[in-house]
N, C-alpha and C. Protein backbone atom coordinates (compact mmCIF):
# COMPACT_ATOMS: atom_id res chain seq x y z
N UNK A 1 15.10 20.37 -0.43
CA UNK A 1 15.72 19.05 -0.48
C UNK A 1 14.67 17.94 -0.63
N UNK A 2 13.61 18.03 -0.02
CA UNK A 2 12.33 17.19 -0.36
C UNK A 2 12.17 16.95 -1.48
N UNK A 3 12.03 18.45 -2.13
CA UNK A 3 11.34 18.14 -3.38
C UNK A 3 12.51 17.50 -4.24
N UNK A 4 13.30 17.70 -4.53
CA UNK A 4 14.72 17.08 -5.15
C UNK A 4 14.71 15.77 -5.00
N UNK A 5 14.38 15.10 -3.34
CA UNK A 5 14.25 13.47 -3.45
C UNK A 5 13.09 13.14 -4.20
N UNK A 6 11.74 13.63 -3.84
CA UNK A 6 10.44 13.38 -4.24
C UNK A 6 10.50 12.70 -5.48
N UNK A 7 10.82 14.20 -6.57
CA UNK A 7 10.64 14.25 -7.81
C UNK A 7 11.22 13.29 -8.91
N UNK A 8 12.47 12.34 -8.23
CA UNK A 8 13.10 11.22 -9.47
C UNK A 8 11.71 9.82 -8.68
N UNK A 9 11.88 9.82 -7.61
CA UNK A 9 10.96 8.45 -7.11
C UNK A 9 9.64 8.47 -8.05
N UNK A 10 8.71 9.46 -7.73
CA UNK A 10 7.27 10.36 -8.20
C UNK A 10 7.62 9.42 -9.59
N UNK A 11 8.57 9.76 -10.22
CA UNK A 11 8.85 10.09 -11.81
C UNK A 11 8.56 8.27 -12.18
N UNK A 12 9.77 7.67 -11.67
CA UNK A 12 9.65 6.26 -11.43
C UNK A 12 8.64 5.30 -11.32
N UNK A 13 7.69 6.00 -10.36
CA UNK A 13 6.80 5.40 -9.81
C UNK A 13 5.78 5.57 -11.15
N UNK A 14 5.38 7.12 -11.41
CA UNK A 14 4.87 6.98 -12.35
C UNK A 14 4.99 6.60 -13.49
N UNK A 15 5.93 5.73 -13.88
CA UNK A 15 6.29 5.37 -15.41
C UNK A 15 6.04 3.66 -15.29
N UNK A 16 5.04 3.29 -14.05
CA UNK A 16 5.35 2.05 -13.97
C UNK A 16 3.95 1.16 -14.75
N UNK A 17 3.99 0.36 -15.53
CA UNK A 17 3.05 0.04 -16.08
C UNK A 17 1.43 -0.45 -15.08
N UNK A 18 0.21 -0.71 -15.43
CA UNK A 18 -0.63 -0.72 -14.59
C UNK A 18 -0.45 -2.53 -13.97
N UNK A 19 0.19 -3.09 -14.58
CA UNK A 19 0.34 -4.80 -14.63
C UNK A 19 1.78 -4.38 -13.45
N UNK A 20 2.41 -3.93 -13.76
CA UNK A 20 3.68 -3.53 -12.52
C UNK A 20 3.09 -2.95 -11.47
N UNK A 21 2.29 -2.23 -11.70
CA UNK A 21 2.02 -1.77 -10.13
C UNK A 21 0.79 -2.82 -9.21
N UNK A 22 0.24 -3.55 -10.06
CA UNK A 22 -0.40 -4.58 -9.71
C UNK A 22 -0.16 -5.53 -8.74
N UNK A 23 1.80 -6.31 -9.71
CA UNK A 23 2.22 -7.28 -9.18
C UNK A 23 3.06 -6.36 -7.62
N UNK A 24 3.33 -5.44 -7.79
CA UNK A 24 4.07 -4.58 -7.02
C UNK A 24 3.06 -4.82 -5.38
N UNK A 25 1.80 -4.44 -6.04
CA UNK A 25 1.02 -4.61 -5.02
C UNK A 25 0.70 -5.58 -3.61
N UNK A 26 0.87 -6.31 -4.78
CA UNK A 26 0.30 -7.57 -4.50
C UNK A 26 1.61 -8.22 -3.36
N UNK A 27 2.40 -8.29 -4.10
CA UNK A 27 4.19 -8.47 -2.99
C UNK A 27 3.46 -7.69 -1.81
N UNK A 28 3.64 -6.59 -1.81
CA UNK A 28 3.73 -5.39 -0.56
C UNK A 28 2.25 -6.49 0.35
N UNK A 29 1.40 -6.22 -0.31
CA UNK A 29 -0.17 -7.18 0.04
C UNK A 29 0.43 -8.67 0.88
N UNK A 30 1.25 -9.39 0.68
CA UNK A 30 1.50 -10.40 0.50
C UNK A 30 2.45 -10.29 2.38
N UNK A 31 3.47 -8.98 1.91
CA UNK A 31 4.67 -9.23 2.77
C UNK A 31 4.06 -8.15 4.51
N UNK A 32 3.01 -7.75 4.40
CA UNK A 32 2.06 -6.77 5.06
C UNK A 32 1.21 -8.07 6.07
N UNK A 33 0.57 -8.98 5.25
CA UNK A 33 -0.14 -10.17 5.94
C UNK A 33 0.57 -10.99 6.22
N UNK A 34 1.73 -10.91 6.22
CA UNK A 34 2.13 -12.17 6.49
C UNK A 34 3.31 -12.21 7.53
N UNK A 35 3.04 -10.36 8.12
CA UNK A 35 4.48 -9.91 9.24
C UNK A 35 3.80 -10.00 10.47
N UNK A 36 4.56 -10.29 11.51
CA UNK A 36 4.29 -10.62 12.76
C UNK A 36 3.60 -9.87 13.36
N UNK A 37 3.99 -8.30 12.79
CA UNK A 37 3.59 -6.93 13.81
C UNK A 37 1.62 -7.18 13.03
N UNK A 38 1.61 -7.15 11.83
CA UNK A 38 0.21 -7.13 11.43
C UNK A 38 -0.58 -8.13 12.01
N UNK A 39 -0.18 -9.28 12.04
CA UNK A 39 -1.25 -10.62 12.56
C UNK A 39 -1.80 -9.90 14.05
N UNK A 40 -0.74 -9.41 14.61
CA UNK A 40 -0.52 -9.56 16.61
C UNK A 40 -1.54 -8.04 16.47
N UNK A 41 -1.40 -7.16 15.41
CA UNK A 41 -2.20 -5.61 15.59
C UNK A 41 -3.62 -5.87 15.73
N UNK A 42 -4.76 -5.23 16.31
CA UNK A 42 -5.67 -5.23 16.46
C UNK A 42 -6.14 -3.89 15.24
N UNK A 43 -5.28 -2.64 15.38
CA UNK A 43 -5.72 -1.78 14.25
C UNK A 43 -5.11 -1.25 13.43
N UNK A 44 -5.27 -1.28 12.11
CA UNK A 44 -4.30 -0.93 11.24
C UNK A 44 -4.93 0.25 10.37
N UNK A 45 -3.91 1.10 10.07
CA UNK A 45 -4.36 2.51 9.47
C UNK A 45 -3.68 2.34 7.95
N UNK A 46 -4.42 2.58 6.72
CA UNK A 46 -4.13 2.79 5.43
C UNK A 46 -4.38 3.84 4.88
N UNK A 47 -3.97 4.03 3.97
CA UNK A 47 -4.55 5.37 2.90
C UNK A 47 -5.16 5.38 1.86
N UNK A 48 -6.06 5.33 1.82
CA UNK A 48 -6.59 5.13 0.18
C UNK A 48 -5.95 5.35 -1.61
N UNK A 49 -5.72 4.43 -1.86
CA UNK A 49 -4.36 4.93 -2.86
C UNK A 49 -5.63 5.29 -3.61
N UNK A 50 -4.75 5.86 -4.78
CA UNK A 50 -5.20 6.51 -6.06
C UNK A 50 -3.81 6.89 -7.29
N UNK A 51 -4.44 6.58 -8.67
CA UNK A 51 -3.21 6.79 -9.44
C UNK A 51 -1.93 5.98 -9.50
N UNK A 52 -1.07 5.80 -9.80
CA UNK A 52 0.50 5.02 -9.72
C UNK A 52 0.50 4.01 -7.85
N UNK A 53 -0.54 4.46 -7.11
CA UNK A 53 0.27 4.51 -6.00
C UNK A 53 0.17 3.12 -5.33
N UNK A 54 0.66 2.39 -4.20
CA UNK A 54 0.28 1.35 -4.06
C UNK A 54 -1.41 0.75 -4.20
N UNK A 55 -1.56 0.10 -4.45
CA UNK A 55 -3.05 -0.57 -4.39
C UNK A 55 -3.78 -0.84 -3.14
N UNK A 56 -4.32 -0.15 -2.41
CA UNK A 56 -4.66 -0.38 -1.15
C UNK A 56 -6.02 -0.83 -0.88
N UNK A 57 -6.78 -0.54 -2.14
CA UNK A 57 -8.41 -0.90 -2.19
C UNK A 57 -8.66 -2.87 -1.72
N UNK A 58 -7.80 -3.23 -1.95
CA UNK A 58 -8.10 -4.91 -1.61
C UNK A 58 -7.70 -5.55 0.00
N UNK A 59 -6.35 -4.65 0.63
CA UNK A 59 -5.94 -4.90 1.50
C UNK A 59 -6.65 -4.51 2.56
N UNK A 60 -7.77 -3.02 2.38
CA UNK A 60 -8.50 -2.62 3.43
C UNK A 60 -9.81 -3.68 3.01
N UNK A 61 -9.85 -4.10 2.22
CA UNK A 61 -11.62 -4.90 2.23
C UNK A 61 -11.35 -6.10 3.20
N UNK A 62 -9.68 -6.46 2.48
CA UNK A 62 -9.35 -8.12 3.34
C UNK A 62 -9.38 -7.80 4.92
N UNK A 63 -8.87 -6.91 5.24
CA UNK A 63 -8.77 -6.42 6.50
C UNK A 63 -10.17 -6.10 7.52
N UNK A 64 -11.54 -5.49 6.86
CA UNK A 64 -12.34 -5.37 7.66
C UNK A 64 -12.93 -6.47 8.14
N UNK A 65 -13.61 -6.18 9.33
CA UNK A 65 -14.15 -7.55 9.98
C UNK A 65 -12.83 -8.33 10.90
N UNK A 66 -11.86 -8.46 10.17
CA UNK A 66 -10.29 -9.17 11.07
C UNK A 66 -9.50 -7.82 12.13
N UNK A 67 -9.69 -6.92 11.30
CA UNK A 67 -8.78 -5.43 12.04
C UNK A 67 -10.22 -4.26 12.34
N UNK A 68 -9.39 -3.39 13.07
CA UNK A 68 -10.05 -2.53 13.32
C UNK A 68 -9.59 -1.56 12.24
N UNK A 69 -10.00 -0.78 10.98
CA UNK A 69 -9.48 -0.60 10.10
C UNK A 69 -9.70 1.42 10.13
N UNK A 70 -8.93 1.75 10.13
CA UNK A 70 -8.57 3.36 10.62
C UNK A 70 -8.27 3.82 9.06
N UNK A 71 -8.88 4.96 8.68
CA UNK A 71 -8.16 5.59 7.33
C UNK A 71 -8.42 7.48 7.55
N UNK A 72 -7.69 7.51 7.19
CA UNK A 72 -7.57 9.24 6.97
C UNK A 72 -8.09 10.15 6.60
């Protein structure tokens, strides 16, 4: 059943232009700094994207030095 949900999102995700996943980013970037739970957190854990996936390379740079910054 996983793989059945996975595989239309995956598909989606990957068909999204590099300028879409940009602006995509950038929202998520945007709505992440600007939520109550993030300001008040002392440490926040990300994943290093790669490929289609969210853009995470800018949000962990903005983040060091302000957060205690945890990755996987």
């Amino acid at each position: 059943m996983k793989t059945e949900l996975k595989e239309p999102i995956l598909k989606k995700r990957n068909s999204l232009s590099k300028s879409e996943i940009i602006g995509k980013s950038s929202k998520i970037k945007s709505n992440l700094f600007s939520s109550e739970i993030f300001k008040k957190s002392r440490t926040i854990m990300f994943f290093v994207s790669f490929n289609s996936e969210v853009h995470t390379h800018e949000m962990i740079k903005d983040s060091i030095g302000k957060k205690t910054v945890a990755i996987p």
